[in-house]
C-alpha atoms as a PDB file:
ATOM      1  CA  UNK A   1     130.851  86.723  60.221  1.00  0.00           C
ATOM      2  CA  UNK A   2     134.812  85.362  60.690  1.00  0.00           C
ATOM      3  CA  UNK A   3     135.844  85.106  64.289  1.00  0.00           C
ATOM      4  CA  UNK A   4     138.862  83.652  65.770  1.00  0.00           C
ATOM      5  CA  UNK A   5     138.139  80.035  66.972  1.00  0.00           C
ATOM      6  CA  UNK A   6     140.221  78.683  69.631  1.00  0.00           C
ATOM      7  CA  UNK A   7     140.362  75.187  70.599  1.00  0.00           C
ATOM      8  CA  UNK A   8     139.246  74.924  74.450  1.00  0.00           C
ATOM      9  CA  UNK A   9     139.553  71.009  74.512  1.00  0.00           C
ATOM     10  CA  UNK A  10     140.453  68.632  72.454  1.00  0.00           C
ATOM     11  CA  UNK A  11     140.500  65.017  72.038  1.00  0.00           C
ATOM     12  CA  UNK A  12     136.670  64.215  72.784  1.00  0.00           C
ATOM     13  CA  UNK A  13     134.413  61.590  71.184  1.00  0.00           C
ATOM     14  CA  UNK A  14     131.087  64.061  71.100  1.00  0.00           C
ATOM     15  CA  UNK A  15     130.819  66.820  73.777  1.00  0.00           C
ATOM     16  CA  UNK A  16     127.198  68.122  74.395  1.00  0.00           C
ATOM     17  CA  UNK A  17     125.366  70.469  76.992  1.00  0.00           C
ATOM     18  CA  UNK A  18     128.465  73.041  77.106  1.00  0.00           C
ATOM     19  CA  UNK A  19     127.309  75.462  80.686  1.00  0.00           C
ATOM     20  CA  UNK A  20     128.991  77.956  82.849  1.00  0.00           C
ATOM     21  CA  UNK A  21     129.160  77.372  85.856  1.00  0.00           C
ATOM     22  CA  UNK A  22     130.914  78.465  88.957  1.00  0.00           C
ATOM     23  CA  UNK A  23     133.635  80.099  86.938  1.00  0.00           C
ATOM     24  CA  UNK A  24     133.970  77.176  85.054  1.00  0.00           C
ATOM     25  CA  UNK A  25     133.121  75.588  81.996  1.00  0.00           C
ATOM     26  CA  UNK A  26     131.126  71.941  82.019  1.00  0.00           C
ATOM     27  CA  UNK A  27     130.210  69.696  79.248  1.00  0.00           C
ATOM     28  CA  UNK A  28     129.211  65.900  78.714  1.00  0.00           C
ATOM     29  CA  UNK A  29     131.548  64.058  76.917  1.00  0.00           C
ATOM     30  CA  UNK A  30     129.241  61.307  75.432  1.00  0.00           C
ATOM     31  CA  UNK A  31     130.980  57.962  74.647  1.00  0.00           C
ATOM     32  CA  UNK A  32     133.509  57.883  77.545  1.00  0.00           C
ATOM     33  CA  UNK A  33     130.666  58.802  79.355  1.00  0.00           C
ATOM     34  CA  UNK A  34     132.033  61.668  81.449  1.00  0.00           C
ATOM     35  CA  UNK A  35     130.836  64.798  82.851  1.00  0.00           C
ATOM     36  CA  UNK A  36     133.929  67.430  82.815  1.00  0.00           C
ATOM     37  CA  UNK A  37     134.526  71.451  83.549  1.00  0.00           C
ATOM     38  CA  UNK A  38     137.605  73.545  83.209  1.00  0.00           C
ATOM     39  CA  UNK A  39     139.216  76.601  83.275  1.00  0.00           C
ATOM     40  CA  UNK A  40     138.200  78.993  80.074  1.00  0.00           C
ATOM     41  CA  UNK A  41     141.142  78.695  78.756  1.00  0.00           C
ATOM     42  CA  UNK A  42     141.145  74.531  79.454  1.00  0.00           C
ATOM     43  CA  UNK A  43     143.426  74.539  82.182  1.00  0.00           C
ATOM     44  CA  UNK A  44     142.449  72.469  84.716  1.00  0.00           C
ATOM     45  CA  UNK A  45     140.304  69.644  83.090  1.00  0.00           C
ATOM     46  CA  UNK A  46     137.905  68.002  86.367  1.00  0.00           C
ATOM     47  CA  UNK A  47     136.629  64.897  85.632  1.00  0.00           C
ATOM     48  CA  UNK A  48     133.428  65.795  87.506  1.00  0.00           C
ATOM     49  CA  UNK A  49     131.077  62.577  87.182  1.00  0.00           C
ATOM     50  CA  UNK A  50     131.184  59.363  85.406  1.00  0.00           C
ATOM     51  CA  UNK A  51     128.083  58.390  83.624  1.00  0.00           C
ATOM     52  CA  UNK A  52     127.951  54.798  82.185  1.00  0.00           C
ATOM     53  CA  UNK A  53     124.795  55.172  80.618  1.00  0.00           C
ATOM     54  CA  UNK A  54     125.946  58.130  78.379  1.00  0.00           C
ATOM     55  CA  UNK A  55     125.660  61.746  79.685  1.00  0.00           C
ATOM     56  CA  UNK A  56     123.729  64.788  78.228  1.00  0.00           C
ATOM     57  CA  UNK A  57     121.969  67.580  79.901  1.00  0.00           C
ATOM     58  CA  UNK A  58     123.498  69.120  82.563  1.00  0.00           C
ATOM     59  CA  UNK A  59     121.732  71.943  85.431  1.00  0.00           C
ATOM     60  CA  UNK A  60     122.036  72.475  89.165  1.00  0.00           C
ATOM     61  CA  UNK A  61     119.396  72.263  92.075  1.00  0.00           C
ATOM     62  CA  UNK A  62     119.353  75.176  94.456  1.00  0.00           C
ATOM     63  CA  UNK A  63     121.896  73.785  96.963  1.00  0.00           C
ATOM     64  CA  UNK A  64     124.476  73.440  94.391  1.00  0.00           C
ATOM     65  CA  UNK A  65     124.301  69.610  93.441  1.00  0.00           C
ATOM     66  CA  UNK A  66     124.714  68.661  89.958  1.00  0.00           C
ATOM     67  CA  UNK A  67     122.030  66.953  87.744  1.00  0.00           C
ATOM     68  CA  UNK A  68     123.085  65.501  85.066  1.00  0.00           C
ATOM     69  CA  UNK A  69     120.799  63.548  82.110  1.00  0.00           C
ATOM     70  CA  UNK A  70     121.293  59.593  81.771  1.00  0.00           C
ATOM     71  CA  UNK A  71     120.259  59.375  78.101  1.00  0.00           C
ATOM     72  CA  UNK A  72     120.299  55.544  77.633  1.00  0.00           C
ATOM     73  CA  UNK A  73     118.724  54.506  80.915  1.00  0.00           C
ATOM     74  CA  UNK A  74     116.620  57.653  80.717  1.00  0.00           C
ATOM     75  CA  UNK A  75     117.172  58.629  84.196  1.00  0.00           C
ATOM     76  CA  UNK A  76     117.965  61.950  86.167  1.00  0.00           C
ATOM     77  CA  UNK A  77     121.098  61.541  88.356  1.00  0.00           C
ATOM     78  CA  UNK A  78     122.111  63.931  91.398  1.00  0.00           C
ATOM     79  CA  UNK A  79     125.825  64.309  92.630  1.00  0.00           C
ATOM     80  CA  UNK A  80     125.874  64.131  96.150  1.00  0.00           C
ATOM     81  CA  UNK A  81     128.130  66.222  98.170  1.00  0.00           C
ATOM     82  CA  UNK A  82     130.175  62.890  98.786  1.00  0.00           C
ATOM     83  CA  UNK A  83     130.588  63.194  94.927  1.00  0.00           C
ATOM     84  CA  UNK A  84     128.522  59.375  94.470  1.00  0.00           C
ATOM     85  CA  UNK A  85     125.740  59.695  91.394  1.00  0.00           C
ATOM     86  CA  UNK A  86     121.932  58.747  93.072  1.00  0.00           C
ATOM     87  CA  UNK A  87     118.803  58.611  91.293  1.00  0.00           C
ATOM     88  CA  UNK A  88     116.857  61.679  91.175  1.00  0.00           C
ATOM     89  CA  UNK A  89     113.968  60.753  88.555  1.00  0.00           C
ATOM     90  CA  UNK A  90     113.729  57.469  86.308  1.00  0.00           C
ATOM     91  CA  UNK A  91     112.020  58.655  83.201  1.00  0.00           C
ATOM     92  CA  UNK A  92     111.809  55.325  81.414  1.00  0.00           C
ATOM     93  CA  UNK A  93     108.328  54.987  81.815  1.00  0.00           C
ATOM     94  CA  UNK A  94     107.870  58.466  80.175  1.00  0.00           C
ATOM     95  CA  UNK A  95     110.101  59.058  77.384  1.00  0.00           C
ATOM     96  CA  UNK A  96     109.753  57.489  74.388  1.00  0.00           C
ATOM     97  CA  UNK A  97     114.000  57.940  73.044  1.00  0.00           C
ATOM     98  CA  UNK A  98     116.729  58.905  75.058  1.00  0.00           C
ATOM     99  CA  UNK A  99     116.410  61.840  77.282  1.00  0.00           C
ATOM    100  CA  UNK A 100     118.489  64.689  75.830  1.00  0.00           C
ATOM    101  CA  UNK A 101     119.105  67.737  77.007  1.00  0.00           C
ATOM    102  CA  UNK A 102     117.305  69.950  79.941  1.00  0.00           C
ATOM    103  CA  UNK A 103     117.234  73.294  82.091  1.00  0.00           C
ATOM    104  CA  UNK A 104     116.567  73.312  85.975  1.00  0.00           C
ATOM    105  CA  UNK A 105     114.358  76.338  87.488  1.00  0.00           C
ATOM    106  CA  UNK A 106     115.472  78.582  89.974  1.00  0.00           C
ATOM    107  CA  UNK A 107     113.026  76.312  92.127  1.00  0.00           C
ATOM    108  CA  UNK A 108     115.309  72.854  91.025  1.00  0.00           C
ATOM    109  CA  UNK A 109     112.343  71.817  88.831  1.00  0.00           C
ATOM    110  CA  UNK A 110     114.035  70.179  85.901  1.00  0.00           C
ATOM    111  CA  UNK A 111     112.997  70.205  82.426  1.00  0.00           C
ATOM    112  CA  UNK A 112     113.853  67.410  80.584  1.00  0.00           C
ATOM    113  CA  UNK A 113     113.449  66.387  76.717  1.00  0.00           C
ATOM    114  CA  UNK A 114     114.001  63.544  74.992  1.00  0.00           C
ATOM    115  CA  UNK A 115     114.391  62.258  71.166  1.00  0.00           C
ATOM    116  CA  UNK A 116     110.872  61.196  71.031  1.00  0.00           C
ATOM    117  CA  UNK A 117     111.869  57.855  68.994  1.00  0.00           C
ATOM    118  CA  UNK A 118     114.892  55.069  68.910  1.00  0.00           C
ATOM    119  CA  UNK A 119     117.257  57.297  66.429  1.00  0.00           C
ATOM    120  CA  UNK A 120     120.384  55.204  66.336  1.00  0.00           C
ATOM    121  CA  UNK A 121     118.370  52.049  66.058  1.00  0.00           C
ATOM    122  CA  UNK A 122     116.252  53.556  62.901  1.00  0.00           C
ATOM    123  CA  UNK A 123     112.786  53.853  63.937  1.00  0.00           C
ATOM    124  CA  UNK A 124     110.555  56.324  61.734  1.00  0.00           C
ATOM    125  CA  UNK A 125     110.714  59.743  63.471  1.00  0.00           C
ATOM    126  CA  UNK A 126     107.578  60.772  65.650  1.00  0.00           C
ATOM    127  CA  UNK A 127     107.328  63.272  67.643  1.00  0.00           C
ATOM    128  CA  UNK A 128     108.221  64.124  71.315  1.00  0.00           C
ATOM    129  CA  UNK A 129     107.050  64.798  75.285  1.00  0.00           C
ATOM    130  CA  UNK A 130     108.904  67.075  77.759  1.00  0.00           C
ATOM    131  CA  UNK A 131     108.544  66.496  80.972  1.00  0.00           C
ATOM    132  CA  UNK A 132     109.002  67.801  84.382  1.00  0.00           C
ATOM    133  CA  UNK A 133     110.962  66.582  87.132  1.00  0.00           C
ATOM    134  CA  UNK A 134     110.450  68.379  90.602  1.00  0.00           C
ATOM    135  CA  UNK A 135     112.853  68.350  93.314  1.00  0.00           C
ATOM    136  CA  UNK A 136     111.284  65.203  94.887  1.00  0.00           C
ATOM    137  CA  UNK A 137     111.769  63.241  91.593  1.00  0.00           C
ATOM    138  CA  UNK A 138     107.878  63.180  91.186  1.00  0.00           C
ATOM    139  CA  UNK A 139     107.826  62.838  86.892  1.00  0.00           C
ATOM    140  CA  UNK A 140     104.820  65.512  85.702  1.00  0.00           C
ATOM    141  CA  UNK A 141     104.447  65.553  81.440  1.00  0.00           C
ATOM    142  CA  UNK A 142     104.190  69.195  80.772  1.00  0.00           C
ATOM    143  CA  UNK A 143     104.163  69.413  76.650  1.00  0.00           C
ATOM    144  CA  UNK A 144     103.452  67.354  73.728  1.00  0.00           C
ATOM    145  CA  UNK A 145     104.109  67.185  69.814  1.00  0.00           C
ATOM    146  CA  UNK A 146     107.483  68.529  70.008  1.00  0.00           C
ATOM    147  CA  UNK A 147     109.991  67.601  67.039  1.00  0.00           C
ATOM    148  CA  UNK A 148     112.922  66.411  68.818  1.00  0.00           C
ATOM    149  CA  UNK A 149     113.415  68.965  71.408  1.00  0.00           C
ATOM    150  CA  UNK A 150     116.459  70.227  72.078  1.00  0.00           C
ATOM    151  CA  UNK A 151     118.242  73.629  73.674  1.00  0.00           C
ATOM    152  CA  UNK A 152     116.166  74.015  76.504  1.00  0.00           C
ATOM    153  CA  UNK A 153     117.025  77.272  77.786  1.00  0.00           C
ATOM    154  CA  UNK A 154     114.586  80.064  80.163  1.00  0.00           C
ATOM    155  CA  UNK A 155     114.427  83.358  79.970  1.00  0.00           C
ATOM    156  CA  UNK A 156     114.587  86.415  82.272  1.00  0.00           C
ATOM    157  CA  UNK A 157     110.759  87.271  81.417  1.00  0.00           C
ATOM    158  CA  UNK A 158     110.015  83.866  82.437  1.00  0.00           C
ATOM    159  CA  UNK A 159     109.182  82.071  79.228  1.00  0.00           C
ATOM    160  CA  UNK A 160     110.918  78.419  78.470  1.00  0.00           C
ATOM    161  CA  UNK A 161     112.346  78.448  75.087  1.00  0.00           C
ATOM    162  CA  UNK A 162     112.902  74.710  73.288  1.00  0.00           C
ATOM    163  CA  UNK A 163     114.691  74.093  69.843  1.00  0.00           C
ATOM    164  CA  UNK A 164     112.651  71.283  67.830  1.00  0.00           C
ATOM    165  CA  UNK A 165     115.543  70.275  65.682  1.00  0.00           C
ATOM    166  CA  UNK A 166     113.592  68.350  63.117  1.00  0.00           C
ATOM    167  CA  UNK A 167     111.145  70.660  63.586  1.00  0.00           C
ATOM    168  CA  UNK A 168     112.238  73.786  61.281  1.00  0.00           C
ATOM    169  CA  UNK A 169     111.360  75.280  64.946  1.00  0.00           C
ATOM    170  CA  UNK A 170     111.641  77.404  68.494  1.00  0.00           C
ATOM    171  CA  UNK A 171     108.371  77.213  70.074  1.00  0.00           C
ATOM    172  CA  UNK A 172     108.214  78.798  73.417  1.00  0.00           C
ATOM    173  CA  UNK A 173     105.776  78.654  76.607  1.00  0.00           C
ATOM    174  CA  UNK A 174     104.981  80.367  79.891  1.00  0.00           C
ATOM    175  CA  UNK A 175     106.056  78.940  82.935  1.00  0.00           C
ATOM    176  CA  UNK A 176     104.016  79.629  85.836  1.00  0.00           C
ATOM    177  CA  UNK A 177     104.848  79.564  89.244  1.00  0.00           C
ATOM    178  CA  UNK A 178     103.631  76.013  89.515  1.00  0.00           C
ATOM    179  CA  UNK A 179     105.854  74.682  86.717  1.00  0.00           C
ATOM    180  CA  UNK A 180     103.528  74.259  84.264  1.00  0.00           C
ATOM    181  CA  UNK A 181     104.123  75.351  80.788  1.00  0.00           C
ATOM    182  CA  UNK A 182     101.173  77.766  79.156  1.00  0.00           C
ATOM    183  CA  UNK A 183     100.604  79.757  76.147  1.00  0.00           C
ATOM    184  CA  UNK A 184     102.771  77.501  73.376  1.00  0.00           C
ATOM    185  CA  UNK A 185     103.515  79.721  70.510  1.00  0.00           C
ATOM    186  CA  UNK A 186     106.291  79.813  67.638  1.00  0.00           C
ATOM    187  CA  UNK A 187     109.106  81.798  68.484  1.00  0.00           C
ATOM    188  CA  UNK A 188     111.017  81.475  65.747  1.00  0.00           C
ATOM    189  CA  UNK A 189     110.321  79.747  62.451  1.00  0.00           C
ATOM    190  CA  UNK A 190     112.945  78.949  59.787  1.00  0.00           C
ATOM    191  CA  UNK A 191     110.548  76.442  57.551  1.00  0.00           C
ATOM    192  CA  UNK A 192     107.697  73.692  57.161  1.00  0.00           C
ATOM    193  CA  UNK A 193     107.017  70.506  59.740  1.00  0.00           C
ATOM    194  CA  UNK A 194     108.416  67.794  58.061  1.00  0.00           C
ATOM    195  CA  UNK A 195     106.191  65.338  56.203  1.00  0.00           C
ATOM    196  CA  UNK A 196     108.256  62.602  56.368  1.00  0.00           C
ATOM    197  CA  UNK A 197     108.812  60.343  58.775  1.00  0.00           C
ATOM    198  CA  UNK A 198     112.525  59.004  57.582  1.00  0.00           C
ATOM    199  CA  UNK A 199     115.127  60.743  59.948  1.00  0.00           C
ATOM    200  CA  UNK A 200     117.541  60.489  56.375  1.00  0.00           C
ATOM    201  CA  UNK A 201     115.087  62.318  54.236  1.00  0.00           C
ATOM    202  CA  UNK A 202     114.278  64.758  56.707  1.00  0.00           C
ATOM    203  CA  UNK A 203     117.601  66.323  56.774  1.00  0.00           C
ATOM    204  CA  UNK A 204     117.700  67.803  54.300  1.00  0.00           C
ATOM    205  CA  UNK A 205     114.394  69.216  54.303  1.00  0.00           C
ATOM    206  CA  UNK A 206     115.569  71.332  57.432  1.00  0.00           C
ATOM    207  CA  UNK A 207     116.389  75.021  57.055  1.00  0.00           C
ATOM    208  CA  UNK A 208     118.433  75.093  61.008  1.00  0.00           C
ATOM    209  CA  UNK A 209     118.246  71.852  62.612  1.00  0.00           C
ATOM    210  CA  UNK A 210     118.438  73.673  65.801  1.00  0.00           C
ATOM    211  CA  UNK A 211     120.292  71.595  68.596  1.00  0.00           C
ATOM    212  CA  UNK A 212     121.848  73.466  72.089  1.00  0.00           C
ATOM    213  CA  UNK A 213     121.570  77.043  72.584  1.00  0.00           C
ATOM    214  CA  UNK A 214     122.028  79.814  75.363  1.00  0.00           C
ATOM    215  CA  UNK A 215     120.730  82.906  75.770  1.00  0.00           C
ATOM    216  CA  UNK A 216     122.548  86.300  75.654  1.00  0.00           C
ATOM    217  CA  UNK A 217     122.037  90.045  77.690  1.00  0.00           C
ATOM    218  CA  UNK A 218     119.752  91.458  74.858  1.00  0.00           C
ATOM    219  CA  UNK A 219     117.454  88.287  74.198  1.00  0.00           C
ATOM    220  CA  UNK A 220     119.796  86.790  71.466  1.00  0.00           C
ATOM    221  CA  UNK A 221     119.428  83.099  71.204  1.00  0.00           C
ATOM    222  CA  UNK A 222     122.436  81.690  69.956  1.00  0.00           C
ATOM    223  CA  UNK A 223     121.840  78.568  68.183  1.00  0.00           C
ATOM    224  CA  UNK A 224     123.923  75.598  67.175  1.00  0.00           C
ATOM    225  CA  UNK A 225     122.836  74.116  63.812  1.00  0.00           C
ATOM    226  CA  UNK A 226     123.239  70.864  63.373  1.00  0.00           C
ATOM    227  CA  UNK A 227     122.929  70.189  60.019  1.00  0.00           C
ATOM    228  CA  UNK A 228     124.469  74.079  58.598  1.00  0.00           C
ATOM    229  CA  UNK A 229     127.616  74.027  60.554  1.00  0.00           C
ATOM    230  CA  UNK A 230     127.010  76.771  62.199  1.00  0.00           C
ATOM    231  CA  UNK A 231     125.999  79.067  64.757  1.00  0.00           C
ATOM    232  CA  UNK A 232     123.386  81.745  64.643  1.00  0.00           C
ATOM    233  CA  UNK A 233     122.082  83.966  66.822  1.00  0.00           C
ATOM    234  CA  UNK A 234     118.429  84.596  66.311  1.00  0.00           C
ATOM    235  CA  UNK A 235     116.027  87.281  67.693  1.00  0.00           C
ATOM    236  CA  UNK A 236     112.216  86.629  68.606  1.00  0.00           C
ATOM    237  CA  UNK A 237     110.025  86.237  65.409  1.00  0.00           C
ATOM    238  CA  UNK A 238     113.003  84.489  63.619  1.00  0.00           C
ATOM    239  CA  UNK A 239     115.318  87.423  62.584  1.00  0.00           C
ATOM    240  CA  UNK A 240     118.996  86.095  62.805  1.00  0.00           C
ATOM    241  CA  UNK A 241     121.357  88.894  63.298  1.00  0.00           C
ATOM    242  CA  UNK A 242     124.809  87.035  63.335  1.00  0.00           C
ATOM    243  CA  UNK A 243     125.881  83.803  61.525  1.00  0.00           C
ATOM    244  CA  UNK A 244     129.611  82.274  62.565  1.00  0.00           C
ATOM    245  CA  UNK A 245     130.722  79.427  60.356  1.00  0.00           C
ATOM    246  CA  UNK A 246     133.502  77.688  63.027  1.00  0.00           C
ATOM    247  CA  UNK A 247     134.563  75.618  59.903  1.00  0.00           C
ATOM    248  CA  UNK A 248     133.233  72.503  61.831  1.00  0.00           C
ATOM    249  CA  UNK A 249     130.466  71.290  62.925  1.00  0.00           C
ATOM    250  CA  UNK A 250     128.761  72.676  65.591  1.00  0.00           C
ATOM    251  CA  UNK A 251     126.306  71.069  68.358  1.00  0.00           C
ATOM    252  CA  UNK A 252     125.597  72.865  70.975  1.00  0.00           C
ATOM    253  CA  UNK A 253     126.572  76.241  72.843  1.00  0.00           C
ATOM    254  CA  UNK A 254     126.871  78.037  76.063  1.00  0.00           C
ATOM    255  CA  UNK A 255     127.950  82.090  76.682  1.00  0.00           C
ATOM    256  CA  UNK A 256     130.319  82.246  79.700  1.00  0.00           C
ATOM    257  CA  UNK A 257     133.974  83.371  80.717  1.00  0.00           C
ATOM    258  CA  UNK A 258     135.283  86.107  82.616  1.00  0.00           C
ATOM    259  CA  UNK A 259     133.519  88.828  80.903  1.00  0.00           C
ATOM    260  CA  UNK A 260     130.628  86.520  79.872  1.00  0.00           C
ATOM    261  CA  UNK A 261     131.292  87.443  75.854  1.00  0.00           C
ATOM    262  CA  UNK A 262     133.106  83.674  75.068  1.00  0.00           C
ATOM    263  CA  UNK A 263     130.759  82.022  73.062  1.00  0.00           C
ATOM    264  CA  UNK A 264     131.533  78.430  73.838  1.00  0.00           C
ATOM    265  CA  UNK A 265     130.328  75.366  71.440  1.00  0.00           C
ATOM    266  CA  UNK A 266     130.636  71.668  70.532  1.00  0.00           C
ATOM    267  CA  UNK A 267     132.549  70.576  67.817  1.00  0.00           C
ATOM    268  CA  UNK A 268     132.651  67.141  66.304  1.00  0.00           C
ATOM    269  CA  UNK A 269     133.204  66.165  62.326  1.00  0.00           C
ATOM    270  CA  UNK A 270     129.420  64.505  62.733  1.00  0.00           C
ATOM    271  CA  UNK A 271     127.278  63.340  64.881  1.00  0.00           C
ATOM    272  CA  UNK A 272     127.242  59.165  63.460  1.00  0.00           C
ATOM    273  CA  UNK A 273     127.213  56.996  66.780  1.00  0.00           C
ATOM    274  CA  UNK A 274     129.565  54.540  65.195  1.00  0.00           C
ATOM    275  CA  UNK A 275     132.302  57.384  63.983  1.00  0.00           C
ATOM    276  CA  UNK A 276     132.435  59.058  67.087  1.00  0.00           C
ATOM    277  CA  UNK A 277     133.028  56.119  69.537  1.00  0.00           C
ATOM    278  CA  UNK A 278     135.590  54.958  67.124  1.00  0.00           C
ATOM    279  CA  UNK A 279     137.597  58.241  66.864  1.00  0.00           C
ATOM    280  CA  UNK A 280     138.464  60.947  69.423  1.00  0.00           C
ATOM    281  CA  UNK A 281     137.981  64.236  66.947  1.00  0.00           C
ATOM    282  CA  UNK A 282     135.315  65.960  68.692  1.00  0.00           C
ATOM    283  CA  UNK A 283     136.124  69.263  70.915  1.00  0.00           C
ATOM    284  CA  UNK A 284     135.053  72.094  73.008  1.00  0.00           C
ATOM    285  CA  UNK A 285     136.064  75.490  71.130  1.00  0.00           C
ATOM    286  CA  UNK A 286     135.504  79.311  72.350  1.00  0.00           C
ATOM    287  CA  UNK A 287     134.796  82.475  70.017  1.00  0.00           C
ATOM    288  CA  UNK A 288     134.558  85.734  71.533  1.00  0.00           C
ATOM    289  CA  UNK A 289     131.205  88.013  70.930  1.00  0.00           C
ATOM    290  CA  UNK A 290     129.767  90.829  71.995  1.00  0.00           C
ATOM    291  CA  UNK A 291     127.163  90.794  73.620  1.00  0.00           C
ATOM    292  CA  UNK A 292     127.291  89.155  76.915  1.00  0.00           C
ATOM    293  CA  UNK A 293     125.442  85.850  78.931  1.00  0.00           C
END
């Protein structure tokens, strides 16, 4: 599938957690450490919180503050209405990598995952918690075993859906009304667990390295593979209906714009910590799609 890829914005060193929100588009730049929305089109780039400790996940409690993922201190932070960052959950004690990306529930509990192991620094992969944060900051572990999990994303019917990137993966759960997360099954399965415990020789061992995704009007998961440069939007039980190869790669997503049918995704030449503080290649491009957020 060939569709017309427009440039949104440019100039970034790794942009993750692309949302819509508010009529606008938002996404973490990581190593200038910035939180930033804009028109669809780009117009009007906010710089909409600064985030020394590099930002990732992004979501909103019920009164409209921002949360936004601290990956290297492993903390939660909350924009005030005064616009100052406070601490809404230190996770430090809990994760066991840097806290990656999340999804708030309509009740502001936040779902938070993290790598699961120190990736840049080159520790033998192992596998990952998620956790919970609720809207007092109280830090509840709500799921174990998870292969890097990534794209954290809920569904109308009520089920949380979370990529495991090295995991050949989408495993999915209930979530009550209490926040806890029940029923674990595979929702999609594109291979084997890996056997190895070498980040390098997993790679290529994974079939889609599933990183963000978002969720579209007739249960279509579109997925950002990290590894296959490109996107792919898969159905329950693992059928994948559309594949869009952006000619980059591709990191993350997010459905939004005026008619909610721009498919929105993060665009770097890799994902190397070293290359992408160095350079400023990465960018936030649009494609337009048919079905709608």
């Amino acid at each position: 599938m060939t569709l017309e890829v427009t440039i949104v914005v440019a100039g970034l060193t790794f942009a993750e957690a692309p949302r819509w929100h508010d009529d606008r588009i938002w996404f973490s730049d990581f190593y200038t450490g910035r939180v930033m929305s804009a028109h669809e089109d780009g117009a009007d780039l906010r710089l909409e919180a600064t985030v020394p400790q590099q930002p990732s996940g992004l979501g909103w409690l019920p009164d409209g503050r921002l949360l936004v993922v601290s990956m290297r201190d492993r903390k939660l932070l909350r924009r005030e209405p005064d616009g100052t960052l406070s601490t809404h959950a230190d996770l430090s004690g809990h994760a066991t990598g840097h806290l990656n990306d999340m999804v708030v529930d309509p009740m502001g509990r936040a779902y938070v995952g993290n790598f699961g192991f120190d990736l840049m620094g080159g520790e033998p992969v192992s596998p990952a918690t998620l956790h919970r944060v609720d809207p007092d900051g109280e830090v509840t572990e709500v799921a174990t075993e998870l292969w890097f999990p990534n794209g954290i994303v809920l569904t109308p019917q009520g089920a949380l859906l979370v990529n495991e990137t090295l995991g050949n993966r989408i495993t999915a759960f209930d979530l009550t009304a209490d926040g806890q997360l029940t029923n674990r099954r595979e929702w999609a399965a594109f291979g084997s667990l890996p056997t190895e415990r070498d980040f390098e020789r997993i790679l290529p061992l994974l079939s889609v390295a599933g990183d963000g995704s978002c969720l579209d009007a007739e249960g279509g998961l579109w997925v950002a593979d990290a590894t296959g440069a490109r996107l792919l939007r898969v159905l329950e039980g693992g059928e994948i209906t559309d594949e869009v190869r952006p000619e980059t790669n591709v990191y993350a997503c997010a459905l939004g714009g005026s008619d909610g049918r721009t498919l929105f995704a993060c665009a770097a030449p890799d994902f190397h910590e070293g290359a992408r503080k160095a350079a400023r290649e990465a960018s936030l491009i649009a494609l337009p799609v048919v079905v709608p957020a």
